[in-house]
N, C-alpha and C. Protein backbone atom coordinates (compact mmCIF):
# COMPACT_ATOMS: atom_id res chain seq x y z
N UNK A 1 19.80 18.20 -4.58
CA UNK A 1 19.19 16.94 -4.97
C UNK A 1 17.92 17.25 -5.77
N UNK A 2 18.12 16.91 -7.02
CA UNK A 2 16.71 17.45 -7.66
C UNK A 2 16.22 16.34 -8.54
N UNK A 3 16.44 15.16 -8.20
CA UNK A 3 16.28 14.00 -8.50
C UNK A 3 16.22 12.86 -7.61
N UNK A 4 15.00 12.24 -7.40
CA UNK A 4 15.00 11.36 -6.58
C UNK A 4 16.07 10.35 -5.98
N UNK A 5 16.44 9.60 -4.68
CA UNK A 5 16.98 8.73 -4.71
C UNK A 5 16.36 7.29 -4.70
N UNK A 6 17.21 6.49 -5.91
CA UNK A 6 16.90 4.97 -5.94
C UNK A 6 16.89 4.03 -4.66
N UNK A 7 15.80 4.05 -3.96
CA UNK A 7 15.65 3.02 -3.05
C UNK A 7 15.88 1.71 -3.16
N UNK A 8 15.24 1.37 -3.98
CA UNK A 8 15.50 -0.27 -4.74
C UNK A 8 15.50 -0.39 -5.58
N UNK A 9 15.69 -1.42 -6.78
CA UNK A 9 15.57 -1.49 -8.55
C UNK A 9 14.42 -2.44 -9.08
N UNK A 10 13.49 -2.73 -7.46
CA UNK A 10 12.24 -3.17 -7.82
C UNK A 10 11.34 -3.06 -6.93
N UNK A 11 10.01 -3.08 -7.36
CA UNK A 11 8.54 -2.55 -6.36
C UNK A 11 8.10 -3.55 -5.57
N UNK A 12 8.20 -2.69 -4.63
CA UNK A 12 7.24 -3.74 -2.81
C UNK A 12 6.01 -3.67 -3.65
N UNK A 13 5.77 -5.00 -3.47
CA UNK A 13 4.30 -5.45 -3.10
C UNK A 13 3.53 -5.53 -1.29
N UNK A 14 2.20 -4.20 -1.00
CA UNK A 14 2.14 -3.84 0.00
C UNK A 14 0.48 -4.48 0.12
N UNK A 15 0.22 -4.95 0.93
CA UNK A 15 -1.44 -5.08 1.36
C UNK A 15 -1.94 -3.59 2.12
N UNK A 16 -2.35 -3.06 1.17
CA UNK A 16 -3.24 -1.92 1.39
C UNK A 16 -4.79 -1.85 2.22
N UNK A 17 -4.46 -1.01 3.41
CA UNK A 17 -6.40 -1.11 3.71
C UNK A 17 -7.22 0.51 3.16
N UNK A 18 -8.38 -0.18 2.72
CA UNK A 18 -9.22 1.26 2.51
C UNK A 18 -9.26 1.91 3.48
N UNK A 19 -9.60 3.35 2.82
CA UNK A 19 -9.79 4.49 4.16
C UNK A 19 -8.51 4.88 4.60
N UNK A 20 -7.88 4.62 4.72
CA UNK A 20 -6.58 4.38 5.68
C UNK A 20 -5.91 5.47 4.24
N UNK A 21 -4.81 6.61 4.97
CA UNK A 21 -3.99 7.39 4.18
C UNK A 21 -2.54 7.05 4.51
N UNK A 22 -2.15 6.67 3.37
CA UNK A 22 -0.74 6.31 3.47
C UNK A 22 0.47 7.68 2.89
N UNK A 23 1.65 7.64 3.22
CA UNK A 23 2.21 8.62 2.91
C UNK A 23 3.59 8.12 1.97
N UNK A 24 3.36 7.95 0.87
CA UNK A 24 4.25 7.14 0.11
C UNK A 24 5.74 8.00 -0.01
N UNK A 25 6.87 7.73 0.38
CA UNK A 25 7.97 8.59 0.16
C UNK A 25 8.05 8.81 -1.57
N UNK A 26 8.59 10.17 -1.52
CA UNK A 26 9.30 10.32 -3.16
C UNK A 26 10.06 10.51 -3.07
N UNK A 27 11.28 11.03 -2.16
CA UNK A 27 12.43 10.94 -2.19
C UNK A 27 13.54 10.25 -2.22
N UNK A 28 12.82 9.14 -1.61
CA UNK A 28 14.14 7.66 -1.54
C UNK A 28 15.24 7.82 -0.32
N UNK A 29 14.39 8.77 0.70
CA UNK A 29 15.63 8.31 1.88
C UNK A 29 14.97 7.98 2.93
N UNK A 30 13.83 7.65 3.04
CA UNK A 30 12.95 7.05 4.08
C UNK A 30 13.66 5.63 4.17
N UNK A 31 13.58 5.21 5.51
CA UNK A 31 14.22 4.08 6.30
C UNK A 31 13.28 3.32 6.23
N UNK A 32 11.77 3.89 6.07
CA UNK A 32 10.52 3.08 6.28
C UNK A 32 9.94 2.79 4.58
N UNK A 33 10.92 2.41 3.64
CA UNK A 33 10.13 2.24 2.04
C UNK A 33 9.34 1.31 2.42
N UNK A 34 8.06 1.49 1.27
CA UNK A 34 8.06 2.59 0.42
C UNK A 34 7.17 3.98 1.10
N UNK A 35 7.44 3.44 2.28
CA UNK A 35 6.49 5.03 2.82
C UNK A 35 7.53 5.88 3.25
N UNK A 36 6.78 7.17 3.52
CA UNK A 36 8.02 8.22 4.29
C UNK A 36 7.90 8.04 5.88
N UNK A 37 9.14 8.76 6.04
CA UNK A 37 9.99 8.64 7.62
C UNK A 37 9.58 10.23 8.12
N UNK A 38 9.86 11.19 7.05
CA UNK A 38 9.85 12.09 7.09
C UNK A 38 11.31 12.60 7.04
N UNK A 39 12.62 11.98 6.64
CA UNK A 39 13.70 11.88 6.22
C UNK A 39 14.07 13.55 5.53
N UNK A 40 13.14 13.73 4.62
CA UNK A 40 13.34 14.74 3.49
C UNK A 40 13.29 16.02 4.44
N UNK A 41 12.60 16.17 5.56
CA UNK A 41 12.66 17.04 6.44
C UNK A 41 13.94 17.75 7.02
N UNK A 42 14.54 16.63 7.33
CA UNK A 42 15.95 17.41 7.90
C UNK A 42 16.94 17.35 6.73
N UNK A 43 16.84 17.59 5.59
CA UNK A 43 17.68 18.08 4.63
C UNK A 43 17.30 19.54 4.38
N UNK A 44 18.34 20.67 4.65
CA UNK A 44 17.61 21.95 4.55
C UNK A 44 17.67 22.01 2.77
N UNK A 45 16.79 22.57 2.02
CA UNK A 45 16.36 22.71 0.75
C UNK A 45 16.20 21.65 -0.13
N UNK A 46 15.83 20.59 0.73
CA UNK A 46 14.99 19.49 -0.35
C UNK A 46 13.53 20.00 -1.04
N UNK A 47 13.56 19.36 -2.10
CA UNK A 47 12.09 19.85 -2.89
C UNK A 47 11.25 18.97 -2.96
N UNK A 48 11.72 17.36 -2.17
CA UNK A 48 10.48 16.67 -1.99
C UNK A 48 9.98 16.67 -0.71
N UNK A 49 8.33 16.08 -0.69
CA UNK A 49 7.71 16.00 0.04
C UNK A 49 6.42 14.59 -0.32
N UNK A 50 6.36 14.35 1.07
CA UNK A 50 5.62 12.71 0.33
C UNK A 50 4.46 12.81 -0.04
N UNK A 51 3.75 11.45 -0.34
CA UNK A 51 2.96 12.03 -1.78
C UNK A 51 1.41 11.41 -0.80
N UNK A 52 0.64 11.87 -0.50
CA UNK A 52 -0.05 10.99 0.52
C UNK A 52 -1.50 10.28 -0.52
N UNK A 53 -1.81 9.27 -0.48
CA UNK A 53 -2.48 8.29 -0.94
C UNK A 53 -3.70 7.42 -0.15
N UNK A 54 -4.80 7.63 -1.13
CA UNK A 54 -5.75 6.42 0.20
C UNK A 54 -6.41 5.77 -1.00
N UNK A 55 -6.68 4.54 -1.03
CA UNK A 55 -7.52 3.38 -1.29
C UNK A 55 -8.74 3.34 -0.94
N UNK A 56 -9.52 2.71 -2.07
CA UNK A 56 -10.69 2.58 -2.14
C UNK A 56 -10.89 0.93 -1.42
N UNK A 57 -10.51 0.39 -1.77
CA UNK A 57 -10.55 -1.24 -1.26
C UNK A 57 -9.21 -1.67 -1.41
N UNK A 58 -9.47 -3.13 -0.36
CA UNK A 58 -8.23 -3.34 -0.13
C UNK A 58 -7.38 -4.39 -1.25
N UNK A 59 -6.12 -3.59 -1.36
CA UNK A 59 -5.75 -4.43 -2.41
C UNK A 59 -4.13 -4.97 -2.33
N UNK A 60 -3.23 -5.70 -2.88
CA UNK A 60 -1.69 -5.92 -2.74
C UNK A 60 -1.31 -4.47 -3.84
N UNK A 61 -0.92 -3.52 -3.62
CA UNK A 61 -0.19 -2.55 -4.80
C UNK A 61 1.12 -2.86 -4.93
N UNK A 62 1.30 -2.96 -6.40
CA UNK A 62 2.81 -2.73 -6.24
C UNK A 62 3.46 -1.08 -6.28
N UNK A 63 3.80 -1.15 -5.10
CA UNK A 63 4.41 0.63 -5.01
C UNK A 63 5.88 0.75 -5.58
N UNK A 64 6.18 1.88 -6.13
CA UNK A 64 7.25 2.19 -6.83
C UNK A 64 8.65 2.12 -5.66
N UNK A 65 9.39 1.76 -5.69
CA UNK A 65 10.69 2.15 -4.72
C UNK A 65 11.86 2.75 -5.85
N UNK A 66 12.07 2.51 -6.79
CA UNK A 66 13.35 3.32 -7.56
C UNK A 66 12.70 5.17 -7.69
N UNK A 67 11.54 5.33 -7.37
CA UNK A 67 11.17 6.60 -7.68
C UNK A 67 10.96 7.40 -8.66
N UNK A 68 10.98 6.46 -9.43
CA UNK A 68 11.34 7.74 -11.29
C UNK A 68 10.13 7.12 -11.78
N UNK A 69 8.75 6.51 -11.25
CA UNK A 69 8.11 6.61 -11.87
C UNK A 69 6.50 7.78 -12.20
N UNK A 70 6.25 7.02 -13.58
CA UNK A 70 5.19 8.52 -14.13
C UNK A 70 3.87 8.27 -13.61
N UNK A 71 3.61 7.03 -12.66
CA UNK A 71 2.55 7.10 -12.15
C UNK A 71 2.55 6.85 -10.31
N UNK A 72 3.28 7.71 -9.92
CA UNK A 72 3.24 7.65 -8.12
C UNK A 72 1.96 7.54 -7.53
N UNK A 73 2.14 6.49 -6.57
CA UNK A 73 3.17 5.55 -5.71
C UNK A 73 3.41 4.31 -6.97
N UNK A 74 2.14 4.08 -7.49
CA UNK A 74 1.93 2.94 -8.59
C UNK A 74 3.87 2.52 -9.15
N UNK A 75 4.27 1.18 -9.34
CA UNK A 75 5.48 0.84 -10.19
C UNK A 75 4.71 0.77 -12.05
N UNK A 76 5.57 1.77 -12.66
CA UNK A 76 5.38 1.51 -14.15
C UNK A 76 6.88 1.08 -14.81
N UNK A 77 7.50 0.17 -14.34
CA UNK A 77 8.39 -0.84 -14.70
C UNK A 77 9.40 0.63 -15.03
N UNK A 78 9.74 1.48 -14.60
CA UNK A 78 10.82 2.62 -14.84
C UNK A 78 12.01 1.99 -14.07
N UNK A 79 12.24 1.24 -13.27
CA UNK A 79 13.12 0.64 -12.78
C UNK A 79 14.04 -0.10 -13.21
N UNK A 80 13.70 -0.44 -14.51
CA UNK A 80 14.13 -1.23 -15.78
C UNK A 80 15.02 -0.59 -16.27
N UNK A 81 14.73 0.77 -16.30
CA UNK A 81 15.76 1.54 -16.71
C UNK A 81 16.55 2.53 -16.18
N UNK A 82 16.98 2.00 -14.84
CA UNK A 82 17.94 2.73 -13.57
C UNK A 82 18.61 2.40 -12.89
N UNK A 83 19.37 2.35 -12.16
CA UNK A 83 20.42 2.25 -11.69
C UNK A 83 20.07 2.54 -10.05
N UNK A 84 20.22 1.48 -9.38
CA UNK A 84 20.62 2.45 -7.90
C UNK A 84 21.81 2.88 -7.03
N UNK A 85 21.75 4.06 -6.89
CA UNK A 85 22.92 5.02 -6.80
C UNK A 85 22.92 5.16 -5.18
């Protein structure tokens, strides 16, 4: 697997608190989107690992769930152009 999996074909909107470290999945097999489960763990030779994130203030983010985007966790509308598999 050397390409993410498509969780959804559009971004959770999440209420974020500052301080607080979140662990955003990149893989797309977390049960818990858009954060990780730790899922990617029991696949022996996966190459992801989650991407961990903290906030300055609190805000609604829209976090990525299709995964293919160029600014993680952030959604940059890449979903537009994917498919979920």
């Amino acid at each position: 697997m050397d390409k993410a999996r498509i969780a959804a074909d559009e971004p959770m909107s999440v209420a974020v608190e500052p301080e607080k470290i979140y662990s955003w999945c990149t893989c797309g097999l977390s049960e818990k989107q858009p954060f990780c489960d730790g899922k990617h763990k029991t696949i022996e030779g996966m190459p992801f690992k989650s991407l961990k994130v903290q906030f300055i203030e609190p805000e609604v983010a829209s976090l990525c769930l299709c995964k293919q985007t160029k600014t993680p966790p952030f959604c940059d509308d890449s979903h537009l152009n994917c498919r979920k598999s």
